[in-house]
PDB file of N, CA and C in Angstrom:
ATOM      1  N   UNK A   1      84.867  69.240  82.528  1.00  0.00           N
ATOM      2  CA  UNK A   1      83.732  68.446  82.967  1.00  0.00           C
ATOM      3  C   UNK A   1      84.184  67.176  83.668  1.00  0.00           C
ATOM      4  N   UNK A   2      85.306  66.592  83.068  1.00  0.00           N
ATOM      5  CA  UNK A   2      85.672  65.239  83.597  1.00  0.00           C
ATOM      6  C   UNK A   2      86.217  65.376  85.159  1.00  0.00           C
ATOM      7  N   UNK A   3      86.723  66.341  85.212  1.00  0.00           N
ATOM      8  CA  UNK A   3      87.114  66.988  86.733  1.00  0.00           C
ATOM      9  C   UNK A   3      86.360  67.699  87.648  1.00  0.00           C
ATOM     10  N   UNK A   4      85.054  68.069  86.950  1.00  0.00           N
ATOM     11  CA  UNK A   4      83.712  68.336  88.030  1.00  0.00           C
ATOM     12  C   UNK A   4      83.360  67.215  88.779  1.00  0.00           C
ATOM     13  N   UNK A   5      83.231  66.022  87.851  1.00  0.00           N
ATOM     14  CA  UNK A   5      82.768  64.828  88.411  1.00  0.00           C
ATOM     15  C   UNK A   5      83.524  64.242  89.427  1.00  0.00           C
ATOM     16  N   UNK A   6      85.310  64.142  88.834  1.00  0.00           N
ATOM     17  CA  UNK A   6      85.811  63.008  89.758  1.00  0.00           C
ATOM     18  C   UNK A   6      85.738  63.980  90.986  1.00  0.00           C
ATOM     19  N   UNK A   7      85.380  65.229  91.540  1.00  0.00           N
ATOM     20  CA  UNK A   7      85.463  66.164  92.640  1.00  0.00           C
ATOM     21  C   UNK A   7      84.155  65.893  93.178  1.00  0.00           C
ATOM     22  N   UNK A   8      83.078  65.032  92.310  1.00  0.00           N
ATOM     23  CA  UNK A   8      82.148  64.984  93.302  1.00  0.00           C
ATOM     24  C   UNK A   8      82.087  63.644  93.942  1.00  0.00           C
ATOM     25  N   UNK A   9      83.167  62.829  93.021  1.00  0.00           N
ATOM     26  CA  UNK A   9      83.696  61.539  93.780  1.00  0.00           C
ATOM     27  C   UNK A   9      84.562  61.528  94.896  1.00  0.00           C
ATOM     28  N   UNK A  10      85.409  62.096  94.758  1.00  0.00           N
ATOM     29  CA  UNK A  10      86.533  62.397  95.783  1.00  0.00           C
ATOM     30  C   UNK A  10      86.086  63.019  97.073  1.00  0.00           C
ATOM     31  N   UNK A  11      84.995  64.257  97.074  1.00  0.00           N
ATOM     32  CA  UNK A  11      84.152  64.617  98.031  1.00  0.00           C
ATOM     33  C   UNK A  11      83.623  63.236  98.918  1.00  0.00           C
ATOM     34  N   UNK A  12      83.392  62.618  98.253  1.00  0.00           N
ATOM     35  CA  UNK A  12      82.396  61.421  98.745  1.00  0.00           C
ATOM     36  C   UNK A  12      82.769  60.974  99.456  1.00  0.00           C
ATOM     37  N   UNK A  13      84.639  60.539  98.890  1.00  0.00           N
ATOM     38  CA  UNK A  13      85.543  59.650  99.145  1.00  0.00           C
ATOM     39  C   UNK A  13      85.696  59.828 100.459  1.00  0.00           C
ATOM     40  N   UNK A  14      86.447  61.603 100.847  1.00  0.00           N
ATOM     41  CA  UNK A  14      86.973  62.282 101.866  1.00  0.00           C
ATOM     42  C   UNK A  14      86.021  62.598 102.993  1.00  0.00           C
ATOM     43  N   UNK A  15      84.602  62.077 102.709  1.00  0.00           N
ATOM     44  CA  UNK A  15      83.714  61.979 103.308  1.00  0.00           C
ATOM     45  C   UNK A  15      83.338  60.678 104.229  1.00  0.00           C
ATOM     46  N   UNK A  16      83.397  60.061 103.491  1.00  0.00           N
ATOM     47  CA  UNK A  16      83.374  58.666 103.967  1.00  0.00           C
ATOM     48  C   UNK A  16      84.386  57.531 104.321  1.00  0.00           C
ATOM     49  N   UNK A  17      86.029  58.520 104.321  1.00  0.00           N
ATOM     50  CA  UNK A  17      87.169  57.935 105.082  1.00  0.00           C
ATOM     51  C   UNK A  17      88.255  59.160 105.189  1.00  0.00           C
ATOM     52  N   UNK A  18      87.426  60.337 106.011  1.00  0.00           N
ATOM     53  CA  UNK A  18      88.355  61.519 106.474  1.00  0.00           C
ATOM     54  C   UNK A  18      89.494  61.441 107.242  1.00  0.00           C
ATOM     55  N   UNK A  19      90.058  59.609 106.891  1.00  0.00           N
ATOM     56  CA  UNK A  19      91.155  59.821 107.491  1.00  0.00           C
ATOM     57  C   UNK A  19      92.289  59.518 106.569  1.00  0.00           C
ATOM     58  N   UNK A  20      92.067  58.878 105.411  1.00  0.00           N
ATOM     59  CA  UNK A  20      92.463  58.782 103.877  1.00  0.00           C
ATOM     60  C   UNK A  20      93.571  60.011 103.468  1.00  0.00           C
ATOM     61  N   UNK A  21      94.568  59.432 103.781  1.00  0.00           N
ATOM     62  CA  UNK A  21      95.376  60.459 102.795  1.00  0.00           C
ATOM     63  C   UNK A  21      95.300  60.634 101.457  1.00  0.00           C
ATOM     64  N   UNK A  22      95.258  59.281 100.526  1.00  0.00           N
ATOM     65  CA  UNK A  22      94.958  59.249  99.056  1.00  0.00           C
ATOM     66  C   UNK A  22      93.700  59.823  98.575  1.00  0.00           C
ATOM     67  N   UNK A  23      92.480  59.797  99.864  1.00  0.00           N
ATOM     68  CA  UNK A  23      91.751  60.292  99.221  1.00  0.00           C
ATOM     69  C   UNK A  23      91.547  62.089  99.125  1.00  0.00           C
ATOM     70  N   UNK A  24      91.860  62.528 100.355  1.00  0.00           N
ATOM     71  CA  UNK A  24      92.925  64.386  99.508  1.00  0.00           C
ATOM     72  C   UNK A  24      93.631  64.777  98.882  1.00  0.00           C
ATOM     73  N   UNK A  25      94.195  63.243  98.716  1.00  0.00           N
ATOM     74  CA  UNK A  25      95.107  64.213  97.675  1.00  0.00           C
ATOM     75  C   UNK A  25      94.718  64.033  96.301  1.00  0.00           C
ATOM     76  N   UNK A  26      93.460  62.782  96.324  1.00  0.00           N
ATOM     77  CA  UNK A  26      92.741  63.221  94.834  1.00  0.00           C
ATOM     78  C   UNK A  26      92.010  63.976  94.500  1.00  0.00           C
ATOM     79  N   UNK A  27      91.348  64.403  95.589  1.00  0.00           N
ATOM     80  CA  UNK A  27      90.723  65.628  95.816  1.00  0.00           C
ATOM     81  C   UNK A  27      91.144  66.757  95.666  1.00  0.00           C
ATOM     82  N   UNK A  28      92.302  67.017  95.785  1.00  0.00           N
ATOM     83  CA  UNK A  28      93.367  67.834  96.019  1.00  0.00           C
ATOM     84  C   UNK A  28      93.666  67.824  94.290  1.00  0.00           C
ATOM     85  N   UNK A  29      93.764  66.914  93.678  1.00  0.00           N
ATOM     86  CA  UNK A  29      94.293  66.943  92.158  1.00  0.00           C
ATOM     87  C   UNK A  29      92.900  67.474  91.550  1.00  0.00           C
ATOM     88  N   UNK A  30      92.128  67.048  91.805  1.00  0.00           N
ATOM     89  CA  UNK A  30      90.874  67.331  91.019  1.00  0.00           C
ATOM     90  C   UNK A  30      90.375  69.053  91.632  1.00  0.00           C
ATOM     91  N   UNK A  31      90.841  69.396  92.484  1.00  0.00           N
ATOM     92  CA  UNK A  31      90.387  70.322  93.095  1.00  0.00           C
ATOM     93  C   UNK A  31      91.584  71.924  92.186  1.00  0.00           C
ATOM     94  N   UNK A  32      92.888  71.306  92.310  1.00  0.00           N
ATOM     95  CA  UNK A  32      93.739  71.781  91.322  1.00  0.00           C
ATOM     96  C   UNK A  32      93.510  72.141  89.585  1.00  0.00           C
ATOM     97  N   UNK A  33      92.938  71.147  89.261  1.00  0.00           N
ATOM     98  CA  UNK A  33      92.765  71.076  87.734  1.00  0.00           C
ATOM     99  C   UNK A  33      91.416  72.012  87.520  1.00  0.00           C
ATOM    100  N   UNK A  34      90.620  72.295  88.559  1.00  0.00           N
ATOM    101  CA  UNK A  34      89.704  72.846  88.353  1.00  0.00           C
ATOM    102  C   UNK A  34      90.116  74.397  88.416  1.00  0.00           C
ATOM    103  N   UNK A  35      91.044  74.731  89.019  1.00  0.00           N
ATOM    104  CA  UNK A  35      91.812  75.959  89.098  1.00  0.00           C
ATOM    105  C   UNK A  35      91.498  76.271  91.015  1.00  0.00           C
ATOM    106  N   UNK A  36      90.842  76.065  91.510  1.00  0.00           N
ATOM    107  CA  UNK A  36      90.267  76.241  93.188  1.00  0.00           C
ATOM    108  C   UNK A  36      91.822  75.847  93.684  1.00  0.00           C
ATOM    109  N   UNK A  37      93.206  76.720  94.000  1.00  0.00           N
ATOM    110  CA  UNK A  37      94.094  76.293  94.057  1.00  0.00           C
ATOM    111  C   UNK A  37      94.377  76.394  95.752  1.00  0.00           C
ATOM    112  N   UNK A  38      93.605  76.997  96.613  1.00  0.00           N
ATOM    113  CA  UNK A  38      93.232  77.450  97.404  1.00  0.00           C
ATOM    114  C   UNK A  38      92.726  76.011  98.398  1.00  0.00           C
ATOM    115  N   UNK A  39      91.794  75.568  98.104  1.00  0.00           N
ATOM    116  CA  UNK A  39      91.172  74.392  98.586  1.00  0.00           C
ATOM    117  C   UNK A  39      92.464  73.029  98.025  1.00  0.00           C
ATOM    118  N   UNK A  40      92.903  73.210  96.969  1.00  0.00           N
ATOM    119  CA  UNK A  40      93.426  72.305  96.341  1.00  0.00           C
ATOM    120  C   UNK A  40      94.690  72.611  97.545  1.00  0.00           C
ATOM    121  N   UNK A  41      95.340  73.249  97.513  1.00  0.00           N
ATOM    122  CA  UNK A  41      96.756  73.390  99.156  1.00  0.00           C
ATOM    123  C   UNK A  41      96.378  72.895 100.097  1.00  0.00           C
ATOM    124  N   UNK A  42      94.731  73.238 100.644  1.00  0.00           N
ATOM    125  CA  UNK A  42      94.496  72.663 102.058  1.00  0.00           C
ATOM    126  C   UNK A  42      94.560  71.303 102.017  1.00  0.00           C
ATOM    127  N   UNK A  43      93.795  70.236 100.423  1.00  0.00           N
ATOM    128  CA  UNK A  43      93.707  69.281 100.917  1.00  0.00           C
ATOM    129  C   UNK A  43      94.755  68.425 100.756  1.00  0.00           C
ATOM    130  N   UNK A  44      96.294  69.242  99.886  1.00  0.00           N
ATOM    131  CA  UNK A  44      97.214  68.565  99.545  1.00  0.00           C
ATOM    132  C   UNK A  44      97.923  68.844 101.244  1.00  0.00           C
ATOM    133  N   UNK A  45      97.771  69.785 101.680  1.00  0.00           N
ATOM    134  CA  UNK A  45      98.396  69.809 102.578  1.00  0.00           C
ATOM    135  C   UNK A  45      97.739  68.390 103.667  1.00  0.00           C
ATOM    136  N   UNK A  46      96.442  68.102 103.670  1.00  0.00           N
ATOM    137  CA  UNK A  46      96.030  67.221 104.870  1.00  0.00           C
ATOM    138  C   UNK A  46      96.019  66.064 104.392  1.00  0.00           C
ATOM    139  N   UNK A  47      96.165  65.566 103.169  1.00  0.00           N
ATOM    140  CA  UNK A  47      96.727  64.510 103.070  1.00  0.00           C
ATOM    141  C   UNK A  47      98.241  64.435 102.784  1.00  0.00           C
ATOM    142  N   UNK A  48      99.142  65.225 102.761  1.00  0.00           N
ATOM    143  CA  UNK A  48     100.421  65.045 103.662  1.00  0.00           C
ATOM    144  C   UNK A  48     100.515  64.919 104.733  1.00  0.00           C
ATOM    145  N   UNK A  49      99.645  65.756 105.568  1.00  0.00           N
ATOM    146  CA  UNK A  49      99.662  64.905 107.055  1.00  0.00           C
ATOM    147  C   UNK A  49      99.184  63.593 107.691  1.00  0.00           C
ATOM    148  N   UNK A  50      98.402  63.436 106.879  1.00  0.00           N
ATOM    149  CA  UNK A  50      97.815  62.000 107.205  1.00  0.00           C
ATOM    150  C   UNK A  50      98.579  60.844 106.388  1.00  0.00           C
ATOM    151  N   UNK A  51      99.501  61.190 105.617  1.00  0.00           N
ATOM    152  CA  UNK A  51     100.197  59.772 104.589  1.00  0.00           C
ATOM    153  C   UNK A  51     101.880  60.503 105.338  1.00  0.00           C
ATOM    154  N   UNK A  52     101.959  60.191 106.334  1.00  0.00           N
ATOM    155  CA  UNK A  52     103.684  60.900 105.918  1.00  0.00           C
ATOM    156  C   UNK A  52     104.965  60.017 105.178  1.00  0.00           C
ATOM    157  N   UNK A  53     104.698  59.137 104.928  1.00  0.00           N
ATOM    158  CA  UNK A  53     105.720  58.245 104.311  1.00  0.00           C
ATOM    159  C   UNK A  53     105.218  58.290 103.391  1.00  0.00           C
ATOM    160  N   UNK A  54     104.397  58.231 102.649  1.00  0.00           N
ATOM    161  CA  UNK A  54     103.883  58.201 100.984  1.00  0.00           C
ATOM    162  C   UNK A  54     104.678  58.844 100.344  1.00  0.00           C
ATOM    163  N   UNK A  55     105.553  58.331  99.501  1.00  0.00           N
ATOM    164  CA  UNK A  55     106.239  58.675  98.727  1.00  0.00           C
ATOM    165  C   UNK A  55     105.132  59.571  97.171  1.00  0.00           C
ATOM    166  N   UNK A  56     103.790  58.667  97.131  1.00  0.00           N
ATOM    167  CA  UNK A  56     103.026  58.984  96.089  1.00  0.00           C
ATOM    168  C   UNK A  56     102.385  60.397  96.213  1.00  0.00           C
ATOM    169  N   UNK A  57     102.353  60.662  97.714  1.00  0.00           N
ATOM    170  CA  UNK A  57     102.282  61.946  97.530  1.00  0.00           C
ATOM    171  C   UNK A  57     103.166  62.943  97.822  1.00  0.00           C
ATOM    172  N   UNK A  58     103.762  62.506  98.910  1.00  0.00           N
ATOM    173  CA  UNK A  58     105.209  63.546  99.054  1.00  0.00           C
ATOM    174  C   UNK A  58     105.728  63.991  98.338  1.00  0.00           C
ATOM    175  N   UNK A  59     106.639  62.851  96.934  1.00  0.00           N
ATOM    176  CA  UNK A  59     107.073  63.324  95.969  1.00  0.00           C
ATOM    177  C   UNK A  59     106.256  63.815  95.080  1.00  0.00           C
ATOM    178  N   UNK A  60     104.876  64.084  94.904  1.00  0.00           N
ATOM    179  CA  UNK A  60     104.159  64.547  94.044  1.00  0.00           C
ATOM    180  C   UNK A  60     104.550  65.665  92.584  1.00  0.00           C
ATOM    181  N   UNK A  61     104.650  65.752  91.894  1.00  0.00           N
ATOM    182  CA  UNK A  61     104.825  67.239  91.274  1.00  0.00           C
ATOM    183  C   UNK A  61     103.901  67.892  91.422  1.00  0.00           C
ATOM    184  N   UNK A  62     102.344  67.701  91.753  1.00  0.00           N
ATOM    185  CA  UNK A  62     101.564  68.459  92.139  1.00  0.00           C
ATOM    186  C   UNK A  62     101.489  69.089  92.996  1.00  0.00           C
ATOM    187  N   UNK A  63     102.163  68.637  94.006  1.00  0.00           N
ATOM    188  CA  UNK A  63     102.035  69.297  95.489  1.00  0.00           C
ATOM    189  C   UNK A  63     103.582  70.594  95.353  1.00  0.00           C
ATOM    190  N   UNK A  64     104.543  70.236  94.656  1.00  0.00           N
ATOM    191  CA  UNK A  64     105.921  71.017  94.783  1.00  0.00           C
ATOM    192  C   UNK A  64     105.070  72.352  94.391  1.00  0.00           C
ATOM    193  N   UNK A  65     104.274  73.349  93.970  1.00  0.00           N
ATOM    194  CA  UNK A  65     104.265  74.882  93.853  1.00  0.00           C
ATOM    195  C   UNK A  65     103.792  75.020  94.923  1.00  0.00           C
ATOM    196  N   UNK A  66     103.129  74.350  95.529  1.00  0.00           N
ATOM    197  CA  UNK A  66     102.716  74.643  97.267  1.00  0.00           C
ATOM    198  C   UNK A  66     103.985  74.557  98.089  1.00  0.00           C
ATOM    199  N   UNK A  67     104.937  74.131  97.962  1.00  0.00           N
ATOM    200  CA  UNK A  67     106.157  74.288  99.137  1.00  0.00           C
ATOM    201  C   UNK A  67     106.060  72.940  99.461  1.00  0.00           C
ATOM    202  N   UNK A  68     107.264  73.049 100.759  1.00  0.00           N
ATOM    203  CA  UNK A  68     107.338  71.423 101.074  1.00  0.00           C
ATOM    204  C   UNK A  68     106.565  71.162 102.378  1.00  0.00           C
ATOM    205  N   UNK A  69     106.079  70.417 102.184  1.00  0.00           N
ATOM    206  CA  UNK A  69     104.848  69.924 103.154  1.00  0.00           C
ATOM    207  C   UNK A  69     105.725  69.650 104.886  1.00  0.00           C
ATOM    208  N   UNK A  70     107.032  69.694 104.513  1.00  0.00           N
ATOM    209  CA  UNK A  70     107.756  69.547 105.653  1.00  0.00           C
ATOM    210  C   UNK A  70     107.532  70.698 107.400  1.00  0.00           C
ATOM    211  N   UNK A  71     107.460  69.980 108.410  1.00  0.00           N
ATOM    212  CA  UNK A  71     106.485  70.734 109.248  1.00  0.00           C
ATOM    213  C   UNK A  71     108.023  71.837 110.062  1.00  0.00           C
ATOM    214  N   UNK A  72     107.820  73.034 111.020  1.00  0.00           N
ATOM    215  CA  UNK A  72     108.913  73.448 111.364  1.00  0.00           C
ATOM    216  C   UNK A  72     109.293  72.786 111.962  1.00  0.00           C
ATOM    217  N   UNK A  73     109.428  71.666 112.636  1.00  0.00           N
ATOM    218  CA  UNK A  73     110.337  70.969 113.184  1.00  0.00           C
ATOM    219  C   UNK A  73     111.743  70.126 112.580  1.00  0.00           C
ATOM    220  N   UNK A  74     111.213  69.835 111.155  1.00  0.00           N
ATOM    221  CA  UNK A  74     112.200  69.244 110.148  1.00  0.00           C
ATOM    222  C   UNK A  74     112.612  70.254 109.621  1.00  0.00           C
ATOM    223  N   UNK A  75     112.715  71.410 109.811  1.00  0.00           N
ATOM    224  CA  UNK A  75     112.888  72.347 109.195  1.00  0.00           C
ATOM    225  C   UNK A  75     113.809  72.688 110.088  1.00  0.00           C
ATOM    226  N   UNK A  76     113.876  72.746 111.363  1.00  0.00           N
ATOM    227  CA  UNK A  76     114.581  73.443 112.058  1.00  0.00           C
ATOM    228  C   UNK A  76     116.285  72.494 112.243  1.00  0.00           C
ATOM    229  N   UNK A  77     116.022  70.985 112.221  1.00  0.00           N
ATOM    230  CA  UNK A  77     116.811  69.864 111.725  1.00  0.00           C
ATOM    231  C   UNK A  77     117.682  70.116 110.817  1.00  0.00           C
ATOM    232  N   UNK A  78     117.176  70.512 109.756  1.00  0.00           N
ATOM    233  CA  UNK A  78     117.697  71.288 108.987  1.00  0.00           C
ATOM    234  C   UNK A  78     118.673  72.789 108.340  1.00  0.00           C
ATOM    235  N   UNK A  79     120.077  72.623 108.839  1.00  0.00           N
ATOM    236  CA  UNK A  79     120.381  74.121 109.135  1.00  0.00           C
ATOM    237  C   UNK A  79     120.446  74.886 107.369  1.00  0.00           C
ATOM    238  N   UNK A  80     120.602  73.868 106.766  1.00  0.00           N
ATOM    239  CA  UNK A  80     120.848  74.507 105.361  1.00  0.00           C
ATOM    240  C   UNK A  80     119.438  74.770 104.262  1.00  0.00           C
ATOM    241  N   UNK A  81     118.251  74.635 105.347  1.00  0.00           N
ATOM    242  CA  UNK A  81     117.046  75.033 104.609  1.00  0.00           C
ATOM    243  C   UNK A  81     116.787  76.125 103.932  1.00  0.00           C
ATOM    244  N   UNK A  82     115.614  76.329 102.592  1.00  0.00           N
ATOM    245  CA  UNK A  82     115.997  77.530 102.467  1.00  0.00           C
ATOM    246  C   UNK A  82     115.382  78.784 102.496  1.00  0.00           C
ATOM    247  N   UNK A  83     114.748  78.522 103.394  1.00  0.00           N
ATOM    248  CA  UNK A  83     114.218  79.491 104.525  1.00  0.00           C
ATOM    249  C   UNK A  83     112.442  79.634 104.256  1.00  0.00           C
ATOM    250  N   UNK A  84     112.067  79.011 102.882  1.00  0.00           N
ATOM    251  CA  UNK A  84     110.953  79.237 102.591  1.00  0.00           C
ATOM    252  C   UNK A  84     109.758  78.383 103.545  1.00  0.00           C
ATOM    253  N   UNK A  85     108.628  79.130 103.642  1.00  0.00           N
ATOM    254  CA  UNK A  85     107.832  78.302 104.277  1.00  0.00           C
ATOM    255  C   UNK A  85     107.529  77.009 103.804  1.00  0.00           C
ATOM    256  N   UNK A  86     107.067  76.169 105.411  1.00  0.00           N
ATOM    257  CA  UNK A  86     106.773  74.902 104.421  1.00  0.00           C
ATOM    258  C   UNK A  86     105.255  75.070 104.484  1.00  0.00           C
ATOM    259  N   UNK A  87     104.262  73.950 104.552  1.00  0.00           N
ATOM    260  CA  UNK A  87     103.306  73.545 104.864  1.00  0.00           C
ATOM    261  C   UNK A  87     102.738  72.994 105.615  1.00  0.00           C
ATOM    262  N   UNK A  88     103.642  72.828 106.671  1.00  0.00           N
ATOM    263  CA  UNK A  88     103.017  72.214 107.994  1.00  0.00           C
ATOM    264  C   UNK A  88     101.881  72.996 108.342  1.00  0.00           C
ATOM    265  N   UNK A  89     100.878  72.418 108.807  1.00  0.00           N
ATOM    266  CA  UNK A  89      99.790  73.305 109.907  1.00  0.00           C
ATOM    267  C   UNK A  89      99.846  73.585 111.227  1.00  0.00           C
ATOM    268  N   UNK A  90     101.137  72.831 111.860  1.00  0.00           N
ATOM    269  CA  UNK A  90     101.324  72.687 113.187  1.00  0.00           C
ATOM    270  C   UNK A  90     100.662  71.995 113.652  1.00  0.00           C
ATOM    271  N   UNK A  91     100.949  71.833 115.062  1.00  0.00           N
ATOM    272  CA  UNK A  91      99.975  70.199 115.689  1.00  0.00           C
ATOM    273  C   UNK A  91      98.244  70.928 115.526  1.00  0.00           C
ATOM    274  N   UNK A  92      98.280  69.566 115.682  1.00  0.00           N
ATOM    275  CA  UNK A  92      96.303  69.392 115.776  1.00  0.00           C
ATOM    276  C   UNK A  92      95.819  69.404 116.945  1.00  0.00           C
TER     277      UNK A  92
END
């Protein structure tokens, strides 16, 4: 129940500053805990794109079973990657 609610806060949030990284990725937590793991990737994924230095979410432990939010370009930088997809969406 406590996580129905903060999802109808966080909705609000991501509503009323869709450019908010913090606010997907609370959305994204609340969207997780609810089990919707599906919606919970997209919005962890778009607020990795919109925070890219955030350490608060980058390093997340929430976000690590989704892969690394890292896009193919850092990937390709990378020769010793390990081969798994990341999460980039590619450009916008």
């Amino acid at each position: 129940r406590q996580f129905e609610e903060a999802k109808k806060y966080f909705v609000q949030a991501v509503a009323a500053a869709p450019q908010s990284g913090p606010a997907h990725y609370n959305y994204a937590l609340a969207l997780n805990a609810l089990g919707d793991t599906e919606q919970a990737r997209q919005q962890f994924l778009e607020a990795a794109n919109l925070a890219p230095g955030d350490k608060v979410i980058w390093d997340s432990p929430a976000l690590h079973p989704f892969g690394s939010p890292a896009g193919p370009k850092e990937r390709k930088e990378h020769p010793m990657a390990t081969g798994r997809p990341g999460m980039g969406s590619g450009p916008r």
